[in-house]
Protein backbone atom coordinates (compact mmCIF):
# COMPACT_ATOMS: atom_id res chain seq x y z
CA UNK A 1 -27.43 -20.08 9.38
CA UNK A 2 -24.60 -19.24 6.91
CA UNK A 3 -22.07 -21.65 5.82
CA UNK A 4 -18.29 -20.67 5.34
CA UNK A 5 -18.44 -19.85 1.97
CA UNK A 6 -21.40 -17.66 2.24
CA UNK A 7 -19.60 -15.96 5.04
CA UNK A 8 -16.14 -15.67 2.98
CA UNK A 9 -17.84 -13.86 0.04
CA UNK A 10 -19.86 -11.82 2.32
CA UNK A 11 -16.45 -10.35 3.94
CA UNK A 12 -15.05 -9.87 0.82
CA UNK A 13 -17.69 -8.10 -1.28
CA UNK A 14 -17.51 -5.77 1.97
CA UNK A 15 -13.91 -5.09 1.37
CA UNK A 16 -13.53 -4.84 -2.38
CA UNK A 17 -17.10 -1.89 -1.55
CA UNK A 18 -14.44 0.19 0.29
CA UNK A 19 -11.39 -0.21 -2.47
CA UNK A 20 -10.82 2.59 -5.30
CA UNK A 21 -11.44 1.25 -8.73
CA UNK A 22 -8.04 1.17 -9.20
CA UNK A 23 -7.06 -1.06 -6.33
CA UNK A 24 -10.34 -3.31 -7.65
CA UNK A 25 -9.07 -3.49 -11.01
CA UNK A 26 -5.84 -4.98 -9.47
CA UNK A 27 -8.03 -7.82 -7.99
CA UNK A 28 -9.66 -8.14 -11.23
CA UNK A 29 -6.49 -8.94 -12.70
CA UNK A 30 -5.73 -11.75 -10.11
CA UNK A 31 -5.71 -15.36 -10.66
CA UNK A 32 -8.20 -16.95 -8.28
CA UNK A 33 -11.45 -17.21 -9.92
CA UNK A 34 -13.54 -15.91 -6.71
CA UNK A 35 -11.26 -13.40 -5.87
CA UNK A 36 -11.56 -11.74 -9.73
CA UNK A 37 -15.86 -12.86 -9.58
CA UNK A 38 -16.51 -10.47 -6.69
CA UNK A 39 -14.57 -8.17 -8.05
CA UNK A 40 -15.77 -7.82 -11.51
CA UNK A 41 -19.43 -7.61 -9.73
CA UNK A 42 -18.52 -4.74 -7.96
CA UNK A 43 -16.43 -2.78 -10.89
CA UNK A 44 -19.86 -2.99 -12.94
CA UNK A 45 -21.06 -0.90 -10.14
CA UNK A 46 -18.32 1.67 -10.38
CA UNK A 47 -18.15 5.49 -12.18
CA UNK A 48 -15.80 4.63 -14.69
CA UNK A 49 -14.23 8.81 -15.15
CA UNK A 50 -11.39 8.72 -13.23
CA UNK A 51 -9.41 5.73 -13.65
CA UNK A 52 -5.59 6.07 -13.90
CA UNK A 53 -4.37 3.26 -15.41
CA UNK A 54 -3.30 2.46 -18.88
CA UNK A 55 -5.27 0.89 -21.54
CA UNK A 56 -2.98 -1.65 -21.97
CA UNK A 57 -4.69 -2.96 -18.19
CA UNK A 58 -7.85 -1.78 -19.18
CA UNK A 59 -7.71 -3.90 -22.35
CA UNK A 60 -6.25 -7.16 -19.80
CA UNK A 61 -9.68 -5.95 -17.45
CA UNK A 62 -12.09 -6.16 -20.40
CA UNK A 63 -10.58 -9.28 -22.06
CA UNK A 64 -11.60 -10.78 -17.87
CA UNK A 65 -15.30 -9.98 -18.48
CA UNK A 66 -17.94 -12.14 -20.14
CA UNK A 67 -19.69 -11.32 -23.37
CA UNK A 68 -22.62 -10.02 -21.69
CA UNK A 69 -21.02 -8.12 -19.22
CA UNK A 70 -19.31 -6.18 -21.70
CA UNK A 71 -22.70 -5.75 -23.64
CA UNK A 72 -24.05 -4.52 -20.35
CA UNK A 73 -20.62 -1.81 -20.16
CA UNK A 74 -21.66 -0.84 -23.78
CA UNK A 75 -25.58 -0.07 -23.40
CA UNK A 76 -24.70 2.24 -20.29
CA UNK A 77 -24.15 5.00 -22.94
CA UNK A 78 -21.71 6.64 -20.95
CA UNK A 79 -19.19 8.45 -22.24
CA UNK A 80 -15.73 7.94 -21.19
CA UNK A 81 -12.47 6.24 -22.81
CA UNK A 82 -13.05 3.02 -20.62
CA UNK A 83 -16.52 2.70 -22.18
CA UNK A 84 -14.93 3.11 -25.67
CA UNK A 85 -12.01 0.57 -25.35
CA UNK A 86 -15.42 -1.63 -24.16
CA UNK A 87 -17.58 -0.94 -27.54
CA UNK A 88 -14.05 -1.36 -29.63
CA UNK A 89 -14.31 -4.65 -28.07
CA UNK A 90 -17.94 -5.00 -29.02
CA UNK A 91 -16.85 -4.05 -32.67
CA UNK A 92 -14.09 -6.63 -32.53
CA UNK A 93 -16.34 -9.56 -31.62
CA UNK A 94 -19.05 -8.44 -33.98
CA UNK A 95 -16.56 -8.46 -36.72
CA UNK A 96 -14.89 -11.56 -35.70
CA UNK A 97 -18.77 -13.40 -36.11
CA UNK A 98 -19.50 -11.83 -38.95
CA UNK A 99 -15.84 -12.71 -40.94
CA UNK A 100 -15.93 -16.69 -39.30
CA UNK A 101 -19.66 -17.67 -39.10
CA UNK A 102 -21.63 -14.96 -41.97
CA UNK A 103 -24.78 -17.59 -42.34
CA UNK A 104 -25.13 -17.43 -39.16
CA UNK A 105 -24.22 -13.39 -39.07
CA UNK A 106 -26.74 -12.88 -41.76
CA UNK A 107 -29.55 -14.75 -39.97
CA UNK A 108 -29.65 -12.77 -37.12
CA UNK A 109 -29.52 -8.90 -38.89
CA UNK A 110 -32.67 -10.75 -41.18
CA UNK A 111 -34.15 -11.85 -37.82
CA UNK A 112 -33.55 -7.88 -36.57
CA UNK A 113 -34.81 -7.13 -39.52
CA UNK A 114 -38.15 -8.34 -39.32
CA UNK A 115 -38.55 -7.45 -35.81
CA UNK A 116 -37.54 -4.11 -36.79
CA UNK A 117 -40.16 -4.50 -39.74
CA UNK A 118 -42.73 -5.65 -37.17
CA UNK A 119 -42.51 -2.89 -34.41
CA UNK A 120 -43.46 -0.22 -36.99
């Protein structure tokens, strides 16, 4: 009914439900692609108040996460220093479009624009 795999990442998404979010930001952090995928998935699911560790890790966890993951992070509107390190992010890549690509940076706040425009 299941093969291996299925069975592999079942076990594991198990364990990493039972770590801390500080012993799941460790696996975050580690090398193996499926190890750092499951556990990624299950630190979006986390409460982000209480985390003891420095945002020089916190910085190496939200440079690990994809662009729309960290969009996701920054539309939770909590408010909490992890979820600020995340929108500084946010801010960095928004800058980094609009200094390196500003046609393209300019077509999309138009396209806003008019769908701002539109909706009222």
């Amino acid at each position: 009914m299941f093969d291996k795999f299925t069975k592999l990442t079942l076990k594991m998404r198990t364990y990493y439900m039972k770590l801390e979010t500080n012993e799941l930001i460790e696996k975050i952090l580690d090398e193996n692609i499926l190890i750092r995928t499951i556990a990624k998935e299950e630190f979006l699911k986390r409460d982000y108040n209480n985390l003891d560790v420095s945002d020089e890790i916190l910085n190496k966890v939200i440079d690990k996460l994809s662009i729309e993951e960290i969009w996701y992070l920054a539309s939770t509107k909590q408010d909490n220093h992890f979820i600020e390190l995340v929108i500084e992010k946010l801010n960095a890549i928004f800058l980094y479009y609009e200094k390196n690509y500003p046609n393209h940076y300019l077509l999309k706040v138009n396209e806003q624009n008019k769908m701002f425009r539109l909706l009222k």
